[in-house]
PDB file of N, CA and C in Angstrom:
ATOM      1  N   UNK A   1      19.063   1.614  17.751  1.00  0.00           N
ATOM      2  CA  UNK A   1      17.953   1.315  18.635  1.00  0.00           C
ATOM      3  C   UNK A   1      16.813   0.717  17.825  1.00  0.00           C
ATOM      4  N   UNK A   2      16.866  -0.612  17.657  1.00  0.00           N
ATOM      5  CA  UNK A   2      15.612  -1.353  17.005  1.00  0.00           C
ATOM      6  C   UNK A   2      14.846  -1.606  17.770  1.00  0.00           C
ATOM      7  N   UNK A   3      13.614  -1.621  17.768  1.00  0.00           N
ATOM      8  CA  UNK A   3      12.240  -2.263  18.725  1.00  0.00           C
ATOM      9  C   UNK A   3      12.157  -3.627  17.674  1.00  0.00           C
ATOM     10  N   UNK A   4      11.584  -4.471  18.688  1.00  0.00           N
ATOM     11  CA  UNK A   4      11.560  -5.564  18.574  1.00  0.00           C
ATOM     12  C   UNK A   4       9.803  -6.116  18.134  1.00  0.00           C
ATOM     13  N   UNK A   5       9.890  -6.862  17.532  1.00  0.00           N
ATOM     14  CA  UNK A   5       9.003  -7.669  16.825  1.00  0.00           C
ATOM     15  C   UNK A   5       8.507  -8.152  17.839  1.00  0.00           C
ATOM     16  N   UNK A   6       6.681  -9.020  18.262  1.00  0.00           N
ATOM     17  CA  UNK A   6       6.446 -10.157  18.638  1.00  0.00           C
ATOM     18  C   UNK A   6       7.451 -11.202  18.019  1.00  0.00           C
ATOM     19  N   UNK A   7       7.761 -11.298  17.049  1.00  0.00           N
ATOM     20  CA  UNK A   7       8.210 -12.892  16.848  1.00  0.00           C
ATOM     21  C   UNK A   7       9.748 -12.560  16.671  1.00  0.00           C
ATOM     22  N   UNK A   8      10.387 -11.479  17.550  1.00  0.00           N
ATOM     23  CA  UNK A   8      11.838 -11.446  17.795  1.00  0.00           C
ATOM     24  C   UNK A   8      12.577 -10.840  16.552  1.00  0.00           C
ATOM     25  N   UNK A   9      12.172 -10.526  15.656  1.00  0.00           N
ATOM     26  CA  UNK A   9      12.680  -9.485  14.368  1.00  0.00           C
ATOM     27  C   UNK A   9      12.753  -8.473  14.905  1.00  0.00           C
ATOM     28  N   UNK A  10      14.335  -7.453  14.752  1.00  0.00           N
ATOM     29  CA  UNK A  10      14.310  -6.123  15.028  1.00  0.00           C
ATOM     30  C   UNK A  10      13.864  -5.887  13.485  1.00  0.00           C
ATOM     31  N   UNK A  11      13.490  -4.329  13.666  1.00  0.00           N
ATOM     32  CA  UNK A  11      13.219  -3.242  12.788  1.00  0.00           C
ATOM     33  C   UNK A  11      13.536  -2.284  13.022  1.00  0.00           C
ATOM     34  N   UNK A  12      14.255  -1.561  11.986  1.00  0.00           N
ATOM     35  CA  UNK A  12      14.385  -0.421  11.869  1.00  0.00           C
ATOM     36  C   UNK A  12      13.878   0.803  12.142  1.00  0.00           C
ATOM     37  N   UNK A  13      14.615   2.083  13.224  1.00  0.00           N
ATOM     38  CA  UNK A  13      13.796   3.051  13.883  1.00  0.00           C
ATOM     39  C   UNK A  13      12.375   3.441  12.628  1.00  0.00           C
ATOM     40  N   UNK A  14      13.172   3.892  11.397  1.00  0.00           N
ATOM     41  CA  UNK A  14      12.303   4.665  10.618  1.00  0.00           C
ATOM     42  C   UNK A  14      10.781   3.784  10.107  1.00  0.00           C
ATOM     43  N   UNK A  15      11.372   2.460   9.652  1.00  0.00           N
ATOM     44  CA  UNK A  15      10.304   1.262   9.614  1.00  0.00           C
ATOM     45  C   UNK A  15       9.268   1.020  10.901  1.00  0.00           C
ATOM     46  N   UNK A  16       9.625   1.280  12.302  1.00  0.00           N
ATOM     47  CA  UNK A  16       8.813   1.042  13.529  1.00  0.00           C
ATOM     48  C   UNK A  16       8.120   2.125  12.975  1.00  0.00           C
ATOM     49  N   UNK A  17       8.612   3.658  13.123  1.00  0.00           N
ATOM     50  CA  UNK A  17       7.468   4.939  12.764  1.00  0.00           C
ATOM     51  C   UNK A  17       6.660   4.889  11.847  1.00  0.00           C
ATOM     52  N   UNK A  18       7.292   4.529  10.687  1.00  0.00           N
ATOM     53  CA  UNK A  18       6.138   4.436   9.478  1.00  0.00           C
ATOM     54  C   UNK A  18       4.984   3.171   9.904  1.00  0.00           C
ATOM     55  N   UNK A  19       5.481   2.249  10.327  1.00  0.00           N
ATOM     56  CA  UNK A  19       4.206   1.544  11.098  1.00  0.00           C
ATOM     57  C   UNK A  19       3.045   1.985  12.229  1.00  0.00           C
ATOM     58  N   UNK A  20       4.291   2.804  13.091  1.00  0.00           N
ATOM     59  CA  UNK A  20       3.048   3.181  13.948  1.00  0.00           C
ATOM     60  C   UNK A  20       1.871   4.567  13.602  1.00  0.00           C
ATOM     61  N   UNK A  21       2.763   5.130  12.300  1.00  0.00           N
ATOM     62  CA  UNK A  21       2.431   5.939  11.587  1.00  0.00           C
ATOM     63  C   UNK A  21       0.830   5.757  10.845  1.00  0.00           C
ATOM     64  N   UNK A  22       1.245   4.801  10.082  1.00  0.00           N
ATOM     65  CA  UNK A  22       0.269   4.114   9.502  1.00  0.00           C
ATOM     66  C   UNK A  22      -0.733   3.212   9.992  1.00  0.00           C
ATOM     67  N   UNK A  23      -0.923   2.583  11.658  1.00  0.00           N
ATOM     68  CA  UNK A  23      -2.006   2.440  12.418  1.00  0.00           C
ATOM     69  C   UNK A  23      -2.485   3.433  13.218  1.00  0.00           C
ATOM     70  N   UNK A  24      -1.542   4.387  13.333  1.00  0.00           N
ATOM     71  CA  UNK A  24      -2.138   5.969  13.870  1.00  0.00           C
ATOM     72  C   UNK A  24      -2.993   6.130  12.758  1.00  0.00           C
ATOM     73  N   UNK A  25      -2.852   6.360  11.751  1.00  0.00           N
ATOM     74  CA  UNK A  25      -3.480   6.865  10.507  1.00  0.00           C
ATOM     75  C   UNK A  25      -5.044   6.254  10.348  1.00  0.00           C
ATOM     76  N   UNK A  26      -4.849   4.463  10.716  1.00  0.00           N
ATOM     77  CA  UNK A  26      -5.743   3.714  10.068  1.00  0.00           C
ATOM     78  C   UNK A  26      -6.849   3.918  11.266  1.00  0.00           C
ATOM     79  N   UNK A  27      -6.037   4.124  12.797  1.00  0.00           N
ATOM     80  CA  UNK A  27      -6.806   4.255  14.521  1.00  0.00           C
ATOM     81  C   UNK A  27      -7.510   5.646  13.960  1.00  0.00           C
ATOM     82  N   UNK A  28      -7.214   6.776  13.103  1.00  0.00           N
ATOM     83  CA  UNK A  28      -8.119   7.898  13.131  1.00  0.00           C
ATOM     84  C   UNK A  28      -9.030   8.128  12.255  1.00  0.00           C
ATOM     85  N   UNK A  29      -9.003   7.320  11.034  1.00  0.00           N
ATOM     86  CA  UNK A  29     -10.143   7.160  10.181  1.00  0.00           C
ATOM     87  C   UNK A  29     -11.514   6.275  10.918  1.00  0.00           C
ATOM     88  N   UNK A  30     -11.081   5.170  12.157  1.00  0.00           N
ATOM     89  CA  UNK A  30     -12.333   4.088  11.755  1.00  0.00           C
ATOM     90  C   UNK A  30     -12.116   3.010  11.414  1.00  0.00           C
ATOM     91  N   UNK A  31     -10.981   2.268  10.766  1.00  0.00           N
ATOM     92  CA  UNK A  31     -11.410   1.802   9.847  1.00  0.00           C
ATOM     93  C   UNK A  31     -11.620   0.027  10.278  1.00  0.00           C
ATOM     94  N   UNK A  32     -11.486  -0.321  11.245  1.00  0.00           N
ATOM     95  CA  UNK A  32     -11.989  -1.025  11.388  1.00  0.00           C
ATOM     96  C   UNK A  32     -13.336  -1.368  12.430  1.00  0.00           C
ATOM     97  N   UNK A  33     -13.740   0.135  12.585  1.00  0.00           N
ATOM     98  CA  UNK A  33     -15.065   0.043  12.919  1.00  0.00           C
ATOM     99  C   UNK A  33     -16.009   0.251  11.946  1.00  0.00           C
ATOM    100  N   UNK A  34     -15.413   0.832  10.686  1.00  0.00           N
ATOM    101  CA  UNK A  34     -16.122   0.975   9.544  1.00  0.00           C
ATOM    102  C   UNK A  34     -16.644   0.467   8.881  1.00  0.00           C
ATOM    103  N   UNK A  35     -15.376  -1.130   8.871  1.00  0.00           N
ATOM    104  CA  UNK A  35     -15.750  -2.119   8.392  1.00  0.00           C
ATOM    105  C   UNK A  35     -16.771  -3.278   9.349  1.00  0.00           C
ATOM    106  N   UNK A  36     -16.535  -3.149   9.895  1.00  0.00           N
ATOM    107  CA  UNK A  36     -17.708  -4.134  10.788  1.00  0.00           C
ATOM    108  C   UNK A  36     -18.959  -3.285  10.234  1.00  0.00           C
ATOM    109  N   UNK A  37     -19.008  -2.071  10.323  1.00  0.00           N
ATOM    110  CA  UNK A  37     -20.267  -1.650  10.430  1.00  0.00           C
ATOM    111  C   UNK A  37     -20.920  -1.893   8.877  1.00  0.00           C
ATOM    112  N   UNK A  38     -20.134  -1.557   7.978  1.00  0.00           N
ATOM    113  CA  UNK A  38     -20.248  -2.140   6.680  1.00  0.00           C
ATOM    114  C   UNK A  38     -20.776  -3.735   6.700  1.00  0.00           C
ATOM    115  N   UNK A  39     -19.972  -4.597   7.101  1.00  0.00           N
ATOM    116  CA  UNK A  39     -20.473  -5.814   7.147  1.00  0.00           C
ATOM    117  C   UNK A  39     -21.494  -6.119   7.489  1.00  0.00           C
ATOM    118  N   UNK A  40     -21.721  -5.575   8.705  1.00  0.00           N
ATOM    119  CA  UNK A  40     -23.142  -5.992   9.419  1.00  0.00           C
ATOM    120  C   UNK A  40     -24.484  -5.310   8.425  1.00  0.00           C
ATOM    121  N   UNK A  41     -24.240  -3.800   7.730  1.00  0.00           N
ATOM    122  CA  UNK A  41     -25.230  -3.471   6.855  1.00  0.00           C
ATOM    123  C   UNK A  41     -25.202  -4.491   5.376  1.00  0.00           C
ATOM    124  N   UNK A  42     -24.488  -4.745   5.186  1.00  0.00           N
ATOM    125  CA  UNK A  42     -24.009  -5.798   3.939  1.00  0.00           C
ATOM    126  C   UNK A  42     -24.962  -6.972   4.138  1.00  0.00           C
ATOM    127  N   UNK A  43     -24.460  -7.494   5.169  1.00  0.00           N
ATOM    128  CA  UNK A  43     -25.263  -9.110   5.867  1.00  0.00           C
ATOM    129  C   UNK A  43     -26.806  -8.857   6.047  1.00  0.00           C
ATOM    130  N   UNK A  44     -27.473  -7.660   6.696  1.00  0.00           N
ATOM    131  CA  UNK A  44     -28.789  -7.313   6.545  1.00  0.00           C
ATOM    132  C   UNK A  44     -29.540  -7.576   5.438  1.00  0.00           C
ATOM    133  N   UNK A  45     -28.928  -6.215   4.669  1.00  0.00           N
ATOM    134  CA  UNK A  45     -29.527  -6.183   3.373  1.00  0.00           C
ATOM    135  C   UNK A  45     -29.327  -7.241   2.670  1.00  0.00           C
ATOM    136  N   UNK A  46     -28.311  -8.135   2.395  1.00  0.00           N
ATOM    137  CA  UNK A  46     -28.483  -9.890   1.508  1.00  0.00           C
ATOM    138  C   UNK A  46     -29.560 -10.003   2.471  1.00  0.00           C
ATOM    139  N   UNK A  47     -29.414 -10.308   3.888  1.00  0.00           N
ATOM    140  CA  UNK A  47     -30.768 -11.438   4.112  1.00  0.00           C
ATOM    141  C   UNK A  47     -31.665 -10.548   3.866  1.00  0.00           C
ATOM    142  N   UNK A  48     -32.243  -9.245   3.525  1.00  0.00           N
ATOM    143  CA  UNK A  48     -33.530  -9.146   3.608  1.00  0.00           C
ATOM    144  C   UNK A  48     -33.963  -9.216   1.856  1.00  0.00           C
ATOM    145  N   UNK A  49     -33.011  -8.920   1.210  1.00  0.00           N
ATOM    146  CA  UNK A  49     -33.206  -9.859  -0.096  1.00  0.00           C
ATOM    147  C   UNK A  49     -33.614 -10.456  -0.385  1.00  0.00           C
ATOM    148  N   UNK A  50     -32.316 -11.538   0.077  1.00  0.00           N
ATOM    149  CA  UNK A  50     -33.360 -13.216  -0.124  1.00  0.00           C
ATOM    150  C   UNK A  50     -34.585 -13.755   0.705  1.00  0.00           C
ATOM    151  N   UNK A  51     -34.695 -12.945   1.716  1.00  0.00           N
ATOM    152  CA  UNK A  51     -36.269 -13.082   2.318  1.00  0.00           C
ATOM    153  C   UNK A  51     -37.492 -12.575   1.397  1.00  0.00           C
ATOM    154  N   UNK A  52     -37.256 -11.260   1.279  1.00  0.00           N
ATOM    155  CA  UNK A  52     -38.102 -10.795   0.406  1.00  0.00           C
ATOM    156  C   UNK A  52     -38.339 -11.531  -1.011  1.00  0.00           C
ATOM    157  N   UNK A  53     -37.015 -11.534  -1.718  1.00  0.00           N
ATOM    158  CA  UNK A  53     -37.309 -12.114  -3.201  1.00  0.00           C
ATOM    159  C   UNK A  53     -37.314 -13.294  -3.534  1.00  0.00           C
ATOM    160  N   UNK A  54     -36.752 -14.390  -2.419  1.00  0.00           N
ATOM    161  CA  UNK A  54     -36.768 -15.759  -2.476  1.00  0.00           C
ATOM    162  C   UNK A  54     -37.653 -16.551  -1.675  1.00  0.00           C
ATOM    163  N   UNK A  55     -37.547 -16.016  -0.644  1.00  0.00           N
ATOM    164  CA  UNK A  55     -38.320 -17.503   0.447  1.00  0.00           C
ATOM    165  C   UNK A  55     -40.243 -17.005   0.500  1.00  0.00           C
ATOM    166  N   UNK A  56     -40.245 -15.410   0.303  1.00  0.00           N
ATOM    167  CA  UNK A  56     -41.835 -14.775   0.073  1.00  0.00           C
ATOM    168  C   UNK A  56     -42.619 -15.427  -0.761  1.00  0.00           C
ATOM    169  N   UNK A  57     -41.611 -15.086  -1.679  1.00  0.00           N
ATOM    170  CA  UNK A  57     -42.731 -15.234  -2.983  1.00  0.00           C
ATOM    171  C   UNK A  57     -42.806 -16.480  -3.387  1.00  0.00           C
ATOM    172  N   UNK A  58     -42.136 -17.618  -2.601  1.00  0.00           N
ATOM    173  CA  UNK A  58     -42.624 -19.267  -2.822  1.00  0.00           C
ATOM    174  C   UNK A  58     -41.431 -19.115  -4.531  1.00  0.00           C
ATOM    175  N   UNK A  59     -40.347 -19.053  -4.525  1.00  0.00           N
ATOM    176  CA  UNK A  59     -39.557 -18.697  -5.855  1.00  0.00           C
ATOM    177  C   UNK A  59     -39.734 -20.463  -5.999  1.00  0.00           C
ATOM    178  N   UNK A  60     -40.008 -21.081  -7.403  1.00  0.00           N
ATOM    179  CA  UNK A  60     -39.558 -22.451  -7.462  1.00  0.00           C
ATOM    180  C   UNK A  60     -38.422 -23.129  -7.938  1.00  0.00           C
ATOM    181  N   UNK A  61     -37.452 -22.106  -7.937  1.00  0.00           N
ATOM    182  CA  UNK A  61     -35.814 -22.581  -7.905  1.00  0.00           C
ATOM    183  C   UNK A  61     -35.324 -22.845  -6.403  1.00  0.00           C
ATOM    184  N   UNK A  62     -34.596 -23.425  -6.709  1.00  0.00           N
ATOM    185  CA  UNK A  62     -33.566 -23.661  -5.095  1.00  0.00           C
ATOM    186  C   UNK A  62     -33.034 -23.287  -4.596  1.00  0.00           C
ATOM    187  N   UNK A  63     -32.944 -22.070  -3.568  1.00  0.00           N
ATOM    188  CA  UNK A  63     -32.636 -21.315  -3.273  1.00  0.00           C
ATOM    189  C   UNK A  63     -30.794 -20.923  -2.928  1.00  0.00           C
ATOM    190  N   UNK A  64     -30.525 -21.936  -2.776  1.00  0.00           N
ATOM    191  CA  UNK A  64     -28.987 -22.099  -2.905  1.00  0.00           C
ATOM    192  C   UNK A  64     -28.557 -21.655  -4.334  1.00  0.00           C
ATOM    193  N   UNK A  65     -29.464 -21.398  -5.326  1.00  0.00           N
ATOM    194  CA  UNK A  65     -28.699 -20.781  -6.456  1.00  0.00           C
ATOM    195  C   UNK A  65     -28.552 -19.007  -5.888  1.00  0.00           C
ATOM    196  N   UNK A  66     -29.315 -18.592  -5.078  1.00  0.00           N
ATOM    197  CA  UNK A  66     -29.167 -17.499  -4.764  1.00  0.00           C
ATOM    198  C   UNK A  66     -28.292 -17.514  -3.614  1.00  0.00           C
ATOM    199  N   UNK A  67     -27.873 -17.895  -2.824  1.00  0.00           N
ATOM    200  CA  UNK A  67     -26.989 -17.697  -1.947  1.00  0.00           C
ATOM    201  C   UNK A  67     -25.479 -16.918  -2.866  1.00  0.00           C
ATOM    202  N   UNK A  68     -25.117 -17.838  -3.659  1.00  0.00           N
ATOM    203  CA  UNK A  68     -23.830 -16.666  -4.085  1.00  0.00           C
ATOM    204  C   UNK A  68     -24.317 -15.545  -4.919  1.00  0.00           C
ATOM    205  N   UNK A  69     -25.426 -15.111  -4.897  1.00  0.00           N
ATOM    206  CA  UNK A  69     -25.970 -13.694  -5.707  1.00  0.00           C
ATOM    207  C   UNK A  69     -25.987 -12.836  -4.280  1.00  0.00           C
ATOM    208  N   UNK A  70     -26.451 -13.681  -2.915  1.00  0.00           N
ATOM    209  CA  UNK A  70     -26.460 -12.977  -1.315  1.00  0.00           C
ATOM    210  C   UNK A  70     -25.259 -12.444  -1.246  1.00  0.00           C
ATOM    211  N   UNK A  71     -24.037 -13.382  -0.972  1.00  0.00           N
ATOM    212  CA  UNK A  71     -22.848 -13.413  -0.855  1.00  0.00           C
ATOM    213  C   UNK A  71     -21.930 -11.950  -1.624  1.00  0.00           C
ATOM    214  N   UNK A  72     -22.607 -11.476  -2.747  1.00  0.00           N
ATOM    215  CA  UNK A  72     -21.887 -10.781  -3.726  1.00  0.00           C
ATOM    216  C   UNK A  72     -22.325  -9.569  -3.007  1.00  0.00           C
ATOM    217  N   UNK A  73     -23.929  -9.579  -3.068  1.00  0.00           N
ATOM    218  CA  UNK A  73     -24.419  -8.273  -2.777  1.00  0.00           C
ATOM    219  C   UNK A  73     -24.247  -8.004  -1.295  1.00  0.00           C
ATOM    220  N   UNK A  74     -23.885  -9.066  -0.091  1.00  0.00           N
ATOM    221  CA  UNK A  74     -23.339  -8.285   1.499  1.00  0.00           C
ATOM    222  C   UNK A  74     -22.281  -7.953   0.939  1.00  0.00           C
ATOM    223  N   UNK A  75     -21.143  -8.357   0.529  1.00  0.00           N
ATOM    224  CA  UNK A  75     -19.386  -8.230   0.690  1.00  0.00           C
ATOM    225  C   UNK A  75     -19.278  -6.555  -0.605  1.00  0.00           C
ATOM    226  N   UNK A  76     -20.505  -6.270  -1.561  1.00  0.00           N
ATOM    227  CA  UNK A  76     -20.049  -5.008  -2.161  1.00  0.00           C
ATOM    228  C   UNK A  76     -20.830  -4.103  -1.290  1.00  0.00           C
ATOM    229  N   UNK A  77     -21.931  -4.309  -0.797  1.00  0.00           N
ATOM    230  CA  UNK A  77     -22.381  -3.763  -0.019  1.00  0.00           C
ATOM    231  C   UNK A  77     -21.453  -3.402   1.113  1.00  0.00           C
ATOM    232  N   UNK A  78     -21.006  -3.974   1.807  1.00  0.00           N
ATOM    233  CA  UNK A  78     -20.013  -3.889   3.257  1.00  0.00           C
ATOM    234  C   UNK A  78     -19.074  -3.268   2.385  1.00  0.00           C
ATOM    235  N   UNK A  79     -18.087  -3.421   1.542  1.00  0.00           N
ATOM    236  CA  UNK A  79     -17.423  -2.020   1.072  1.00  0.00           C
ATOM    237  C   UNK A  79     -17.554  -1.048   0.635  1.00  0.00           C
ATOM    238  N   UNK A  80     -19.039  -0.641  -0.192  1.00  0.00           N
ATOM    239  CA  UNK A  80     -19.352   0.521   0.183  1.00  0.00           C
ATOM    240  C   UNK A  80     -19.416   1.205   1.255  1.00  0.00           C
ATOM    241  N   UNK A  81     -20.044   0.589   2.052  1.00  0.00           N
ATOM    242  CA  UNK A  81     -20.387   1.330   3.755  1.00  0.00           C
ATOM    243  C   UNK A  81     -19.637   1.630   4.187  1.00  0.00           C
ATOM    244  N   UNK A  82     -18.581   0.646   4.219  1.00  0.00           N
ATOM    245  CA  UNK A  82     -17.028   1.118   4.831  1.00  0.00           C
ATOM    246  C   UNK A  82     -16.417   2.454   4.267  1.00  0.00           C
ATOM    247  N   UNK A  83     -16.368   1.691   3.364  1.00  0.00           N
ATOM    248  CA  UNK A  83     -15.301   3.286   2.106  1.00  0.00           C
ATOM    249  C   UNK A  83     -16.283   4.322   2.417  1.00  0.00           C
ATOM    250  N   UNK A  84     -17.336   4.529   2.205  1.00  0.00           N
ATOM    251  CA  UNK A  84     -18.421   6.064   2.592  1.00  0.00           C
ATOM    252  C   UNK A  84     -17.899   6.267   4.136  1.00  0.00           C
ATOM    253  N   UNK A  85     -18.742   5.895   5.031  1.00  0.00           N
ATOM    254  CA  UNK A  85     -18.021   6.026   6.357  1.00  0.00           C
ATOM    255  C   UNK A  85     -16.266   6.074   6.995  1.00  0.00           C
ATOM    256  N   UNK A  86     -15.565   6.412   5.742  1.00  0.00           N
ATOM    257  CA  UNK A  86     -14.044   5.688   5.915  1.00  0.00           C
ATOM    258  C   UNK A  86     -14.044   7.539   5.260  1.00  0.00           C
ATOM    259  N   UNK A  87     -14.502   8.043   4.437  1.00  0.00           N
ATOM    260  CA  UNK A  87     -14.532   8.914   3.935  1.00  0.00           C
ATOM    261  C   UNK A  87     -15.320  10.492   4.232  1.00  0.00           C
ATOM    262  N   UNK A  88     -15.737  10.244   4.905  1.00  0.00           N
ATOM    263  CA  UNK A  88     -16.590  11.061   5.933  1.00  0.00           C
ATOM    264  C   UNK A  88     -15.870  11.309   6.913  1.00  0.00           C
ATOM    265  N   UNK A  89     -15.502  10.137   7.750  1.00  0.00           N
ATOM    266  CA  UNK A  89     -14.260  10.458   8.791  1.00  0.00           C
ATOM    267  C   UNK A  89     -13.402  11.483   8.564  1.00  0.00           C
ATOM    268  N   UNK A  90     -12.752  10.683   6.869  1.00  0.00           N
ATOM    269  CA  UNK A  90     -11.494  11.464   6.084  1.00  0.00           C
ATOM    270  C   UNK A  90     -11.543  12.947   6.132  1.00  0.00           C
ATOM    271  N   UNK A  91     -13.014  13.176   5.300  1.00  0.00           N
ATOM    272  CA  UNK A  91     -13.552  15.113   5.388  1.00  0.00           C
ATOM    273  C   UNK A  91     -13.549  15.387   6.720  1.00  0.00           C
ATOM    274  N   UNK A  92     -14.412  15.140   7.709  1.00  0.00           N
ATOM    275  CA  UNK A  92     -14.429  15.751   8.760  1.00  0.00           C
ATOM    276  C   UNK A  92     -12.854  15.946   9.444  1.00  0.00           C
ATOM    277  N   UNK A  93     -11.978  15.384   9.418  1.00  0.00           N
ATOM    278  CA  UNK A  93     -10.541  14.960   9.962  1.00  0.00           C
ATOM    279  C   UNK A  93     -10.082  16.618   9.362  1.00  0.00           C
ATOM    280  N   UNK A  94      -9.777  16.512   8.196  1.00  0.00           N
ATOM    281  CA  UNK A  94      -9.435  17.570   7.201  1.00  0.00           C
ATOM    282  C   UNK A  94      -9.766  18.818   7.209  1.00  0.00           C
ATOM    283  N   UNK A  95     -11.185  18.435   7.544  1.00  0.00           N
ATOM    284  CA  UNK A  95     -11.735  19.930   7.867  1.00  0.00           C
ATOM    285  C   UNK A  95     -11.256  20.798   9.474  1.00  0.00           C
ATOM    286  N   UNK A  96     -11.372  19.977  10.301  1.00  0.00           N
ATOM    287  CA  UNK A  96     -10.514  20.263  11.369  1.00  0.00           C
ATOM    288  C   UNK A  96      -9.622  20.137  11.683  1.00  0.00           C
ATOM    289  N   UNK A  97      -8.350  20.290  10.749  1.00  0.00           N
ATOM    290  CA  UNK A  97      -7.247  20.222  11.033  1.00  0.00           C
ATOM    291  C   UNK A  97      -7.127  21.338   9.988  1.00  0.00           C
TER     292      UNK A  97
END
């Protein structure tokens, strides 16, 4: 008894479970509300950065040299947030179970 793929590949009973296993898993952490939420704190904090430390203070470099210093600090930023909030879930999960 294989279940079937969108794109018409059977798989294997034990391979379907460990999949649905493992988006059960990923559906009870968060984690992709985690990550949005990460992102969106990521994307904040760069722009209020480069507002604050670039476009305020009249900086007389070009500000496009800071865009990939923005870029670095949303995307580590957004994985922190995630992974903390990804991990919090994790304890609380644990603790009640």
């Amino acid at each position: 008894m294989a279940s079937e793929r969108p794109d018409g590949d059977s798989v294997p009973p034990e391979a379907a479970d460990a999949e649905s296993g493992r988006a059960a898993f990923v559906a009870a952490l968060r984690v992709r509300r985690n990550a949005t939420v990460g992102l969106a704190a990521g994307l904040v904090l760069a722009l209020g950065a480069f507002v604050l430390f670039v476009l305020l203070p009249g900086s007389q470099r070009s500000p496009a040299l800071y865009v990939g210093l923005a870029f670095v600090l949303a995307m580590s930023t957004a994985g922190l947030v995630a992974f903390l909030l990804t991990l919090g879930r994790a304890v609380r999960l644990s603790r009640r179970l």
